[in-house]
C-alpha atoms as a PDB file:
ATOM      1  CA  UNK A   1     -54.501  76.192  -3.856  1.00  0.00           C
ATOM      2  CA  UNK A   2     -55.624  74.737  -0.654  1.00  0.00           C
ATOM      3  CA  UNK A   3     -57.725  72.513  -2.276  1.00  0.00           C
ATOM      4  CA  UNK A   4     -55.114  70.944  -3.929  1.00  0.00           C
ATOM      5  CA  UNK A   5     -52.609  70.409  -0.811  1.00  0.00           C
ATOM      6  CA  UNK A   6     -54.871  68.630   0.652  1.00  0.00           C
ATOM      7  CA  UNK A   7     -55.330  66.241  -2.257  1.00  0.00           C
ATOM      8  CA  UNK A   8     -51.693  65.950  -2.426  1.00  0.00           C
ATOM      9  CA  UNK A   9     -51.431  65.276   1.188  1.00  0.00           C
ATOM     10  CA  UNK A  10     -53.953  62.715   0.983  1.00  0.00           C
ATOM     11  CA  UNK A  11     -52.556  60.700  -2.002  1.00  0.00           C
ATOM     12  CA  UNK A  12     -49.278  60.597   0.119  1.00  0.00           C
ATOM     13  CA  UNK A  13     -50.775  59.037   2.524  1.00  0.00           C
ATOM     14  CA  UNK A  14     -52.770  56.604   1.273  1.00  0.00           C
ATOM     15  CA  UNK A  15     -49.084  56.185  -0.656  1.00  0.00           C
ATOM     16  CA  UNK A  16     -47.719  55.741   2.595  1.00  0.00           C
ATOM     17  CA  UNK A  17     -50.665  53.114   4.054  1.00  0.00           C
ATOM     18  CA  UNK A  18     -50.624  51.568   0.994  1.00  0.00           C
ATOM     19  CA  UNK A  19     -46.917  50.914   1.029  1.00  0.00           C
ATOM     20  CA  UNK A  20     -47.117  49.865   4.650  1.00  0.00           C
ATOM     21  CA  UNK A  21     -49.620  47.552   4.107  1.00  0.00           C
ATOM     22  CA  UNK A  22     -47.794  45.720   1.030  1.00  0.00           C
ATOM     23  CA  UNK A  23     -45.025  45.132   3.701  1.00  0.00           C
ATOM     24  CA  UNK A  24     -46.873  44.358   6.240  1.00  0.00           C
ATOM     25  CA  UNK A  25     -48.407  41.307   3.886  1.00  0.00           C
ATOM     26  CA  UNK A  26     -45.152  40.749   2.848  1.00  0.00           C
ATOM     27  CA  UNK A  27     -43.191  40.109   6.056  1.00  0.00           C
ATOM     28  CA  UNK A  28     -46.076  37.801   7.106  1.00  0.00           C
ATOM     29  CA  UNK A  29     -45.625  35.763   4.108  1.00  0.00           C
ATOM     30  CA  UNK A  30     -42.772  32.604   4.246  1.00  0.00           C
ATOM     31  CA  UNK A  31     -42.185  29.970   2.061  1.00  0.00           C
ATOM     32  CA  UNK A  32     -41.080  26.318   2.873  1.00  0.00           C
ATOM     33  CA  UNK A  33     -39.416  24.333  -0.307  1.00  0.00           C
ATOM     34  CA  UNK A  34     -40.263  21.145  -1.030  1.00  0.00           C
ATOM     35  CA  UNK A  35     -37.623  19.870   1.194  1.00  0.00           C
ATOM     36  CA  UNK A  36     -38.402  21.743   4.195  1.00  0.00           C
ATOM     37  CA  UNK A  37     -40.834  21.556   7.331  1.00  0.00           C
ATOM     38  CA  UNK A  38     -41.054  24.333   9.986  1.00  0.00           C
ATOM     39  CA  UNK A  39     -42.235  25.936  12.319  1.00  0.00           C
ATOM     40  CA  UNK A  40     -43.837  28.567  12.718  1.00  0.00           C
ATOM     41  CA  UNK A  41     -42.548  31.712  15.425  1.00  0.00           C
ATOM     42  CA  UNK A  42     -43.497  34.720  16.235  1.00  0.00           C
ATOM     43  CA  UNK A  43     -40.384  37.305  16.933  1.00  0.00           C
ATOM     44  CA  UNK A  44     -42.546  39.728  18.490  1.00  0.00           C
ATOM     45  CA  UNK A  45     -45.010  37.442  20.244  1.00  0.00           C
ATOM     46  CA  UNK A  46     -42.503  35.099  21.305  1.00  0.00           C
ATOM     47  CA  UNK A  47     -44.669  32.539  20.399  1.00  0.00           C
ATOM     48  CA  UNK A  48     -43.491  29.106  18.577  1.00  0.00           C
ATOM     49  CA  UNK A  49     -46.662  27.093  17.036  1.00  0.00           C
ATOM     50  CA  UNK A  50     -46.355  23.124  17.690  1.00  0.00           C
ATOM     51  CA  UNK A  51     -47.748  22.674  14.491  1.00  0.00           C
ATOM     52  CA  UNK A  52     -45.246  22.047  12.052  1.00  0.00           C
ATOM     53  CA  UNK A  53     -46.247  23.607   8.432  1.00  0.00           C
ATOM     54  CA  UNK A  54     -44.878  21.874   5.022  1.00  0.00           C
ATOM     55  CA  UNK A  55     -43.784  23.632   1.399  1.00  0.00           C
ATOM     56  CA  UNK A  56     -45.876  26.297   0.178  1.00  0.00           C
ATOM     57  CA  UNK A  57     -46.244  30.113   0.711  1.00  0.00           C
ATOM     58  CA  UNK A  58     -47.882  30.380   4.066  1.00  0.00           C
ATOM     59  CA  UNK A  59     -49.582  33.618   6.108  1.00  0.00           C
ATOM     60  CA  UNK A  60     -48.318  34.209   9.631  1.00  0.00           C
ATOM     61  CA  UNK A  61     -48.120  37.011  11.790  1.00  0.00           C
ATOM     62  CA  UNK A  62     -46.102  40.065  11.270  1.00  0.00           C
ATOM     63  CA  UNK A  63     -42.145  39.643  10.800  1.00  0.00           C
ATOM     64  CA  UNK A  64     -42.353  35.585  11.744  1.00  0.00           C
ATOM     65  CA  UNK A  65     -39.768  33.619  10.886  1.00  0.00           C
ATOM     66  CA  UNK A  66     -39.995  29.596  10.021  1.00  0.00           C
ATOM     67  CA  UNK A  67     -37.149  27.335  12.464  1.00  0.00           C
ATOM     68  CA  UNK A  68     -36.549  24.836   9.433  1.00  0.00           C
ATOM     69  CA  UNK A  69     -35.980  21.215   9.039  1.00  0.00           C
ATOM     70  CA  UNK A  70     -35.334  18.835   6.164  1.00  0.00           C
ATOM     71  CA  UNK A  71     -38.599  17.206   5.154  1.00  0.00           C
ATOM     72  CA  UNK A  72     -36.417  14.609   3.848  1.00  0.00           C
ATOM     73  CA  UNK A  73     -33.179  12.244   4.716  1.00  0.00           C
ATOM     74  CA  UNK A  74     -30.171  14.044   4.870  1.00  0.00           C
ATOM     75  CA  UNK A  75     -26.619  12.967   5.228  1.00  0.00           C
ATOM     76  CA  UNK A  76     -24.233  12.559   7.952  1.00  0.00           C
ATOM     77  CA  UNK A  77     -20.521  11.837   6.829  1.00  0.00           C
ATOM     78  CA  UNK A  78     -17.182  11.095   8.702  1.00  0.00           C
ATOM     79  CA  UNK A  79     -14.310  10.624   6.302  1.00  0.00           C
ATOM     80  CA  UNK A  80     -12.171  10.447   8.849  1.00  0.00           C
ATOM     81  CA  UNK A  81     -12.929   8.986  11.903  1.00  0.00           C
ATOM     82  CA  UNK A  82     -10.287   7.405  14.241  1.00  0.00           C
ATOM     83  CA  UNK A  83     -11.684   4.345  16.793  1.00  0.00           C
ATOM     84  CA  UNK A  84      -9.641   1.773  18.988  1.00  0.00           C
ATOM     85  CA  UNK A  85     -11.307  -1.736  18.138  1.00  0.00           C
ATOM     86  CA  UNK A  86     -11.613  -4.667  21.143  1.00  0.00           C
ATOM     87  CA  UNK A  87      -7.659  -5.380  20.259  1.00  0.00           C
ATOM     88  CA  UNK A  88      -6.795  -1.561  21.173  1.00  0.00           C
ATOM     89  CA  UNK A  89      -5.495  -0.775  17.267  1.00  0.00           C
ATOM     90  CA  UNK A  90      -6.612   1.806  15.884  1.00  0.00           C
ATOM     91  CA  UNK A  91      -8.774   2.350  12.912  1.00  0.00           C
ATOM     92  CA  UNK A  92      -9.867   4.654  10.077  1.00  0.00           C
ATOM     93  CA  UNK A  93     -12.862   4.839   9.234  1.00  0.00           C
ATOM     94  CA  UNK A  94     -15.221   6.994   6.120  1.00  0.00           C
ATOM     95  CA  UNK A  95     -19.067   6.482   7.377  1.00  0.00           C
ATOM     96  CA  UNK A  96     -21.914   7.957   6.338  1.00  0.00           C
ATOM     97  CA  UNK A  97     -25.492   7.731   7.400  1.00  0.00           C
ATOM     98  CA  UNK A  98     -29.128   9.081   6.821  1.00  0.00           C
ATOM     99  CA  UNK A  99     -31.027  10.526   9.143  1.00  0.00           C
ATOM    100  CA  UNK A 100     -34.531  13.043   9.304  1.00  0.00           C
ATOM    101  CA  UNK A 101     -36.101  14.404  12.670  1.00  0.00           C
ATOM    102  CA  UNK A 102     -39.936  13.094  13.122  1.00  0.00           C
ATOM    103  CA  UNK A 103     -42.357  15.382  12.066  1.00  0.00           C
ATOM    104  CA  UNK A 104     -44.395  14.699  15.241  1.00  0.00           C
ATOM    105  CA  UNK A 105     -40.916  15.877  17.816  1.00  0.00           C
ATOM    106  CA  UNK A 106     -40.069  18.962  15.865  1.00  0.00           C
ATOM    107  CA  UNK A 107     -41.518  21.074  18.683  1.00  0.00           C
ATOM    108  CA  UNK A 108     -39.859  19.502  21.226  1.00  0.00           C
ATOM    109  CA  UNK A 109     -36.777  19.074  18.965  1.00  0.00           C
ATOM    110  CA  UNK A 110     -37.232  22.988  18.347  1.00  0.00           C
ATOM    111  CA  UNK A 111     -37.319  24.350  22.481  1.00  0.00           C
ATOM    112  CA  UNK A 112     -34.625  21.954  23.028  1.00  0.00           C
ATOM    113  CA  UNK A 113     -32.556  22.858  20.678  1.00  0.00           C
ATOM    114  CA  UNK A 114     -33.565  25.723  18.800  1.00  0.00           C
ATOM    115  CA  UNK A 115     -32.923  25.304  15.033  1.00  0.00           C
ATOM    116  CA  UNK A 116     -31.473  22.679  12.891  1.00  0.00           C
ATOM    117  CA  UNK A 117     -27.835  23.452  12.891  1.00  0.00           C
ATOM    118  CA  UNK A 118     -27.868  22.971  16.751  1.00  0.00           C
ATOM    119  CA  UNK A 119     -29.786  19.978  16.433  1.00  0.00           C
ATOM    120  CA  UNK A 120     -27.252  18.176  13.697  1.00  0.00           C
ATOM    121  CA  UNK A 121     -24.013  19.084  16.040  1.00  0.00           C
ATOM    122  CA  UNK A 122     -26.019  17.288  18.588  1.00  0.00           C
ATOM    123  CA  UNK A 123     -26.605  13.950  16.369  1.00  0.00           C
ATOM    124  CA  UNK A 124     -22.920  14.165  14.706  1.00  0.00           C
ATOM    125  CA  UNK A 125     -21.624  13.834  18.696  1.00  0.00           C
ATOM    126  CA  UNK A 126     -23.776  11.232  19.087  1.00  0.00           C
ATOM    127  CA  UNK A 127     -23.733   8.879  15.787  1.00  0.00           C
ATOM    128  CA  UNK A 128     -19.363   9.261  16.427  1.00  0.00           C
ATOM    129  CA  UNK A 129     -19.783   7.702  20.346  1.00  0.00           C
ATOM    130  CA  UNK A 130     -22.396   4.791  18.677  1.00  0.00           C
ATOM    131  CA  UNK A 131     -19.560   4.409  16.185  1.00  0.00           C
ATOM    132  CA  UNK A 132     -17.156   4.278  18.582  1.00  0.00           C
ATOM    133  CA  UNK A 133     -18.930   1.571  21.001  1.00  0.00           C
ATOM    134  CA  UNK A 134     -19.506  -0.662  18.034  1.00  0.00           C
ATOM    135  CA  UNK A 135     -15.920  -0.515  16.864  1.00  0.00           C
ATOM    136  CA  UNK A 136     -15.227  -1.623  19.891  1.00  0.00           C
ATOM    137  CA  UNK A 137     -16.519  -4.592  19.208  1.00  0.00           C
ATOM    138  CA  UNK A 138     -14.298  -6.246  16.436  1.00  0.00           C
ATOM    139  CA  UNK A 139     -10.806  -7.398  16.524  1.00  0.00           C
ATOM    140  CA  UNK A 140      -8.597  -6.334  13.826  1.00  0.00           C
ATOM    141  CA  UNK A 141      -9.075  -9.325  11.776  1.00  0.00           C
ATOM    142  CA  UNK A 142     -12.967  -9.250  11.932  1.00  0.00           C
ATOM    143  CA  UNK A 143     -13.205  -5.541   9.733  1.00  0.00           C
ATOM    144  CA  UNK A 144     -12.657  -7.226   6.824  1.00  0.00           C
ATOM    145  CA  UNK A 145     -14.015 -10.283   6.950  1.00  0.00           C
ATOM    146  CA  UNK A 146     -17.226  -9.124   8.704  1.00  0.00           C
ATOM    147  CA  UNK A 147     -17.907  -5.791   7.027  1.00  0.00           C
ATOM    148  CA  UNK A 148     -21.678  -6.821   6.704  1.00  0.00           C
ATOM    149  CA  UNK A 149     -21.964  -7.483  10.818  1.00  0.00           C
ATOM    150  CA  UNK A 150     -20.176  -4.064  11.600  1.00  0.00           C
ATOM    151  CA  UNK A 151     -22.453  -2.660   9.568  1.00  0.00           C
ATOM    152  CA  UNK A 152     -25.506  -3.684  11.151  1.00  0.00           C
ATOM    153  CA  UNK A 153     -23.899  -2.883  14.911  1.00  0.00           C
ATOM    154  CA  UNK A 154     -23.505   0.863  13.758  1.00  0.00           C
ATOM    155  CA  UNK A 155     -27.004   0.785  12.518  1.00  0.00           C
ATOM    156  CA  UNK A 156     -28.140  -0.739  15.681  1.00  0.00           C
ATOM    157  CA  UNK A 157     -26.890   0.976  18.150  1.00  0.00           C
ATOM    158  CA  UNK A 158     -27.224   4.797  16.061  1.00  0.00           C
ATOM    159  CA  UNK A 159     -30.922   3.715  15.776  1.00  0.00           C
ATOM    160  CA  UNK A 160     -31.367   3.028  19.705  1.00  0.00           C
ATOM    161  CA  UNK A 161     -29.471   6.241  20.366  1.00  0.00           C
ATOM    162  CA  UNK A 162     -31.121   8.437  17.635  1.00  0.00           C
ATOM    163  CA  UNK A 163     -34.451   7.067  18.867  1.00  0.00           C
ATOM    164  CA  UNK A 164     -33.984   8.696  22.102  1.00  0.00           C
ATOM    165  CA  UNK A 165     -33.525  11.955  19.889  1.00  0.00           C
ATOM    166  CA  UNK A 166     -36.857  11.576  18.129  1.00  0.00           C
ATOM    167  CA  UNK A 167     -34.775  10.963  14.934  1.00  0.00           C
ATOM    168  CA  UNK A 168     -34.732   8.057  12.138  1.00  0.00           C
ATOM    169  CA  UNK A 169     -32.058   6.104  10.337  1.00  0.00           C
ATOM    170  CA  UNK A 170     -32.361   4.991   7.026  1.00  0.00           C
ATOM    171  CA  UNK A 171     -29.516   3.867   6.100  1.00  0.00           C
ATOM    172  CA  UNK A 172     -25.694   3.344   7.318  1.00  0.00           C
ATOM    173  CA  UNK A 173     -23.111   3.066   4.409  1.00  0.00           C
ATOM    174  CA  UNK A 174     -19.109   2.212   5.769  1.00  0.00           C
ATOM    175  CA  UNK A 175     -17.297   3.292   2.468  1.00  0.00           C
ATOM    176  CA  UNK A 176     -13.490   2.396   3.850  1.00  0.00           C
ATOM    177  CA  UNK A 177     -11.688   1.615   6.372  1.00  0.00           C
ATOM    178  CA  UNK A 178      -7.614   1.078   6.882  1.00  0.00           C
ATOM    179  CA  UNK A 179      -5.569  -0.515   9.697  1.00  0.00           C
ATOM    180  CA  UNK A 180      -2.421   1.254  10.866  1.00  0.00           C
ATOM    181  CA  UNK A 181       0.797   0.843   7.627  1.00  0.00           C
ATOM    182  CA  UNK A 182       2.873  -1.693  10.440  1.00  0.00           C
ATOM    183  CA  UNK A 183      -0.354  -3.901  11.165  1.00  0.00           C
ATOM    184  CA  UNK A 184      -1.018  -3.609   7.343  1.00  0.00           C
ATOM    185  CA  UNK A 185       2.712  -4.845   6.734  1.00  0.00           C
ATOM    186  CA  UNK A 186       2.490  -7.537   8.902  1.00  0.00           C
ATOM    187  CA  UNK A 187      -0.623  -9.098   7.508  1.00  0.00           C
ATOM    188  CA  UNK A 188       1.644  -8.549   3.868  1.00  0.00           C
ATOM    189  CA  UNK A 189       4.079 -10.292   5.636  1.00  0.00           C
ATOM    190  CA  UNK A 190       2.128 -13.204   7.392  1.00  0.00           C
ATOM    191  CA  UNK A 191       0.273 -13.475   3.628  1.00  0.00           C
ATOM    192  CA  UNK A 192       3.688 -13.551   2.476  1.00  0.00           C
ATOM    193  CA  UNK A 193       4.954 -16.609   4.938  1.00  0.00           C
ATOM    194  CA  UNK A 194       1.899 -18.397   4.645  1.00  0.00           C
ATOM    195  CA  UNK A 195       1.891 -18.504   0.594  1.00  0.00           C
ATOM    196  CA  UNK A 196       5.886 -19.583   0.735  1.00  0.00           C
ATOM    197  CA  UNK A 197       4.635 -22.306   3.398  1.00  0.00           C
ATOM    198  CA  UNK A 198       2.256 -23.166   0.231  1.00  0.00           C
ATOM    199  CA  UNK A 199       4.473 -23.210  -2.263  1.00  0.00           C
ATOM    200  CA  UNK A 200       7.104 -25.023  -0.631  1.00  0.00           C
ATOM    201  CA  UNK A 201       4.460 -27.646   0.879  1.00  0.00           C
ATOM    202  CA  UNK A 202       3.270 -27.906  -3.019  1.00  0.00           C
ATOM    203  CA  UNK A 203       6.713 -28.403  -4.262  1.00  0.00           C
ATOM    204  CA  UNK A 204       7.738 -31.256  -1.362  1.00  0.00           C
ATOM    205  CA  UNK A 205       6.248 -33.945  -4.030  1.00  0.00           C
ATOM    206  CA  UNK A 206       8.450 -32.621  -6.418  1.00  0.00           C
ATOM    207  CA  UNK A 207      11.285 -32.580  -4.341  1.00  0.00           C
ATOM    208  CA  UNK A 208      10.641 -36.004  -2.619  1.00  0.00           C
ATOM    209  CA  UNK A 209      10.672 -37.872  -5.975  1.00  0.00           C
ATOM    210  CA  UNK A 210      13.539 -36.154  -7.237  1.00  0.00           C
ATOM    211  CA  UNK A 211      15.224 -37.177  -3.966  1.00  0.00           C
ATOM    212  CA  UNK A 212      14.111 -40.442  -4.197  1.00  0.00           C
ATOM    213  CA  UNK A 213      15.212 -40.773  -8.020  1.00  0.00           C
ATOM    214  CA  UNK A 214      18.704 -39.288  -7.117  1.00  0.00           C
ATOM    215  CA  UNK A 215      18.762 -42.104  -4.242  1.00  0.00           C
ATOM    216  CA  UNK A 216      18.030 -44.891  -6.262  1.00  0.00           C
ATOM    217  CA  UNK A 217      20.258 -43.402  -9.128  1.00  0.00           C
ATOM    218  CA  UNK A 218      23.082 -43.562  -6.283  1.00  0.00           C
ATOM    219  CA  UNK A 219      22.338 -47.234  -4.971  1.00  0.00           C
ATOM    220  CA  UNK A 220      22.336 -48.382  -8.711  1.00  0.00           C
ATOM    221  CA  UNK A 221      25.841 -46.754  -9.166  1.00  0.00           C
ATOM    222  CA  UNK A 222      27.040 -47.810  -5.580  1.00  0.00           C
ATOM    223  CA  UNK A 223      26.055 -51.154  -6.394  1.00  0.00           C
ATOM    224  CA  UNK A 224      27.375 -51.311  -9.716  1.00  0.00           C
ATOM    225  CA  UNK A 225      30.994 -50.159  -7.817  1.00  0.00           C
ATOM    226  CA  UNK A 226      30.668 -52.840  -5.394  1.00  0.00           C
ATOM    227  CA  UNK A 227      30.180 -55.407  -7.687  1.00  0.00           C
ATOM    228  CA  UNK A 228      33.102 -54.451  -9.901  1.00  0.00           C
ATOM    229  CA  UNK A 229      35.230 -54.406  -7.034  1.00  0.00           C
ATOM    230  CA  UNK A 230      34.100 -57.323  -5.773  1.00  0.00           C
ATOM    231  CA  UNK A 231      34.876 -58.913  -9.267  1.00  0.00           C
ATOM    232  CA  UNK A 232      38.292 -57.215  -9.505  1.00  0.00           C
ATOM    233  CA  UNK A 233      39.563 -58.191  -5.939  1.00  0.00           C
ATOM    234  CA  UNK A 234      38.407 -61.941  -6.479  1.00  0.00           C
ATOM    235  CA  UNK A 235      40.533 -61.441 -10.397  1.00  0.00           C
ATOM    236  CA  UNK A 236      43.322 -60.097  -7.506  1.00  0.00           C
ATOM    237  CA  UNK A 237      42.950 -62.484  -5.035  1.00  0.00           C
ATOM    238  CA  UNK A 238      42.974 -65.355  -7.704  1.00  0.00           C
ATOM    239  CA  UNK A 239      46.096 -63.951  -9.096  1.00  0.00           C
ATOM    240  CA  UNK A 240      47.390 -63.969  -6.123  1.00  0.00           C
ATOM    241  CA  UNK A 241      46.747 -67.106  -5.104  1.00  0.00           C
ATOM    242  CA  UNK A 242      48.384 -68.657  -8.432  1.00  0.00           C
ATOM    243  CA  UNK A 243      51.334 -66.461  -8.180  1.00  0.00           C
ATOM    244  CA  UNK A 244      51.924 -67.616  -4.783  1.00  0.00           C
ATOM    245  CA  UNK A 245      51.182 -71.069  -5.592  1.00  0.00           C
ATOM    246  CA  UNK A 246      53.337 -70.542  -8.725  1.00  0.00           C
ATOM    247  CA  UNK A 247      56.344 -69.323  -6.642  1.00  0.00           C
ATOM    248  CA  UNK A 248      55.763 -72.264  -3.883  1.00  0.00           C
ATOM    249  CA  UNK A 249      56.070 -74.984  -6.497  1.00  0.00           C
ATOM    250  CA  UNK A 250      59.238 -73.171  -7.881  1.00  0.00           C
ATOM    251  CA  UNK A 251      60.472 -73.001  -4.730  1.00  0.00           C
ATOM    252  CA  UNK A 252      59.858 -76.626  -3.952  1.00  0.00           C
ATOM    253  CA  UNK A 253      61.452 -77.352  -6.990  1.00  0.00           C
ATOM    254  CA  UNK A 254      64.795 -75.673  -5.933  1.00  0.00           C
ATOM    255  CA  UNK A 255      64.503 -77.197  -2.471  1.00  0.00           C
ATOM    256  CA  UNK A 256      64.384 -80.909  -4.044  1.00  0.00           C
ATOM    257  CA  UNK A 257      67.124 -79.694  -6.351  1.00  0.00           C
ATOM    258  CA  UNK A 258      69.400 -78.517  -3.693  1.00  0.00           C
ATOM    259  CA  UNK A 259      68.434 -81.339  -1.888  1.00  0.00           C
ATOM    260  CA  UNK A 260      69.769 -83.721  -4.332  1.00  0.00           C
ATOM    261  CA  UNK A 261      72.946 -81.469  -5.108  1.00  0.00           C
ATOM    262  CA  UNK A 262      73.695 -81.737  -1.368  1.00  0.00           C
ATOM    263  CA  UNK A 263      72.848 -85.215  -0.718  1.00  0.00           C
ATOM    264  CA  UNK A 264      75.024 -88.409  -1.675  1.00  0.00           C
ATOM    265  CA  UNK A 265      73.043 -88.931  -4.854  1.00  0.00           C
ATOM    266  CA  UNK A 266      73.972 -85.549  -5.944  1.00  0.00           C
ATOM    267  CA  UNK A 267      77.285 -83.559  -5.562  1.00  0.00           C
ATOM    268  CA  UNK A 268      77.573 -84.482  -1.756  1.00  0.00           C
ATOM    269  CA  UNK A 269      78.385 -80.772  -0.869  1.00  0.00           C
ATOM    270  CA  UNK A 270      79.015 -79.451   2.641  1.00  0.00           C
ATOM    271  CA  UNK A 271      77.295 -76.393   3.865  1.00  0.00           C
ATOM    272  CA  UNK A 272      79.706 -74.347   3.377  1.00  0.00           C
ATOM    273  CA  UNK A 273      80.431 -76.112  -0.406  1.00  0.00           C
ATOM    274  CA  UNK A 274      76.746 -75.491  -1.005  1.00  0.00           C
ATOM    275  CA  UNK A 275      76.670 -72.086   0.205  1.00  0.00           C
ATOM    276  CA  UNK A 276      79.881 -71.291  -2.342  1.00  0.00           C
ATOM    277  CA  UNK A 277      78.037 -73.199  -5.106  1.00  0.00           C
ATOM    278  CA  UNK A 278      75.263 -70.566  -4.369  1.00  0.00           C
ATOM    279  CA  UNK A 279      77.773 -67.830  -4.469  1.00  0.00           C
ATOM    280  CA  UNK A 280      78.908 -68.924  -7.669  1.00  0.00           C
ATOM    281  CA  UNK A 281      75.605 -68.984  -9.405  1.00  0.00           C
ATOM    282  CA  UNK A 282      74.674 -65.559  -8.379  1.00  0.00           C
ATOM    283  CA  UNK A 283      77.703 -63.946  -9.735  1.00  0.00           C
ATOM    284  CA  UNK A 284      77.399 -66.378 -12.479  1.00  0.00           C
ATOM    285  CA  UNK A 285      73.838 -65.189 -13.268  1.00  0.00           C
ATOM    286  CA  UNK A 286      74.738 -61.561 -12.723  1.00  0.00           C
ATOM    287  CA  UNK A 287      74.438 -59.423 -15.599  1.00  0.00           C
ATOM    288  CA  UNK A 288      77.531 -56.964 -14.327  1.00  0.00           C
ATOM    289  CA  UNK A 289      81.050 -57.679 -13.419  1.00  0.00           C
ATOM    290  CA  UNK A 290      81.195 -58.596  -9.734  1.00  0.00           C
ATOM    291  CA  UNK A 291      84.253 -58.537  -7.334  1.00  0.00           C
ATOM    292  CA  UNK A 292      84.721 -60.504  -4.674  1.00  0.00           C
ATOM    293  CA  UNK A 293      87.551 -60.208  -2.060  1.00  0.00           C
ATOM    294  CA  UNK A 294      88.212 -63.168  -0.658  1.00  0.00           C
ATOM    295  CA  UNK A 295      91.177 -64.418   2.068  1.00  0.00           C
ATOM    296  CA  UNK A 296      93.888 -66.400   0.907  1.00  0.00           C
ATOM    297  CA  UNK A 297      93.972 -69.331   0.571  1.00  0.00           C
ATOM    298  CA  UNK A 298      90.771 -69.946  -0.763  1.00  0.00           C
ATOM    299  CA  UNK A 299      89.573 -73.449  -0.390  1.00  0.00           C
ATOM    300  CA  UNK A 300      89.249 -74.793  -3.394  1.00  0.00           C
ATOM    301  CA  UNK A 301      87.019 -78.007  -2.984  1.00  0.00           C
ATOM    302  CA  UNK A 302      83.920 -78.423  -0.548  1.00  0.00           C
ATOM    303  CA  UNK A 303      83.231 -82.088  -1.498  1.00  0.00           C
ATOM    304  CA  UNK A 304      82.528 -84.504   1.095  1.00  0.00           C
ATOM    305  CA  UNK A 305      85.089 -87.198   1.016  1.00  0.00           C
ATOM    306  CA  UNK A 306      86.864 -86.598  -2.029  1.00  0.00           C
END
């Protein structure tokens, strides 16, 4: 009965070592994915090894832990970013850029600043003051027409600044970016003035021979009234002139008459025997009854020297 406590006491605990030991192997076993690089630290130790291990299932002490990094780029976006550019307006802006820590820094990148996560806050702060500085350097109108040189300045200057971090850039992609709606409007606006200014410069022609046409269409009429009134006041003037004439020879006519009536050839009137002979020919010519009052007596004969 003894016998067999003891056996039972010794299978526990060679259970018990046994189970120990599997854990013991266990905790000091990690594994890094293909995408990772870490290091290696010992919890109890204290102890971080500047050696930086790659993916695989490694052996380490008991209970370590691996401070991860990507092996490979990883992405940093903004989709929202506001910066004031060299004209003071301000712009939104979606960037995104790849970066990766150096293999060779990671201890130094590790006792700085401990793991990854701490690490990336770090770069974000930085990449958005490099984008800031470069925005700085375009005016308003320069964004779109030289998206390929603001580029390159954010590359630049994140690759100086990320160099001091012991960190690479691969790449720098600036997806959008959009003005403020009034400065938008305006350039809608000043699009708008300068295509009118086009089309109205590109219908002048138009308008200019049209003008032209309606001018000479005008002269040609005006001209054509000028010389038929010219025509009709020389028919006038002509008429005139014949009428008049017409009327002076009639008029001479009656003068020689009267003359003759009134001289000693004639009827040898008087003045005043002339001036009755008159009378007597306009009433006679009359075409209604005329009455006359005249004093009594009358005198009947104006001849000179009867």
């Amino acid at each position: 009965m003894e016998r067999k406590r003891a056996i039972a006491l010794v299978v526990l605990v060679v259970a018990a070592l046994l189970t120990l030991t599997i854990a013991l192997v266990v905790s000091s076993l990690q594994i890094l994915n293909s995408n990772e690089i870490g290091l290696q630290y010992d919890r109890i130790q204290k102890h971080l090894l500047e050696t930086p291990f790659e993916e695989g299932l490694h052996l380490g002490p008991v209970g370590y832990e691996f401070l991860i990094f990507p092996s490979v780029y990883k992405t940093i976006n903004f989709d929202k970013l506001y910066c004031l550019n060299k004209d003071g307006v301000p712009i939104e802006l979606i960037i995104s850029l790849q970066y990766r820590a150096r293999k060779s820094a990671l201890y130094r990148i590790a006792t700085e600043f401990k793991n990854h996560e701490s690490y990336l806050e770090t770069l974000t702060v930085i990449a958005e003051s490099a984008i800031h500085e470069a925005c700085s350097k375009f005016r308003t109108s320069q964004f779109p027409t030289q998206r390929g040189n603001f580029t390159r300045e954010i590359r630049q200057r994140l690759t100086n600044r990320f160099d001091e971090m012991d960190c690479e850039v691969t790449d720098v992609q600036v997806n959008n970016f959009e003005r403020p709606e009034v400065y938008e409007e305006a350039v809608r606006a000043k699009e708008r003035a300068r295509e009118d200014i086009q089309a109205a410069q590109n219908e002048r022609p138009r308008q200019l021979t049209e003008a032209n046409r309606a001018k000479r269409e005008a002269e040609f009429h005006a001209n054509i009234t000028l010389a038929k009134a010219y025509s009709q006041a020389t028919i006038l003037e002509n008429q005139a002139r014949a009428e008049t004439k017409a009327i002076l020879i009639q008029y001479e006519k009656e003068a020689d008459t009267y003359a003759e009536i009134i001289g000693a050839s004639g009827l040898n009137f008087t003045a005043e025997g002339f001036l009755s002979y008159l009378g007597v020919r306009v009433i006679a010519d009359a075409r209604n009854p005329v009455y006359v009052g005249i004093r009594s007596p009358a005198k009947s004969s104006y001849i000179v020297n009867p």
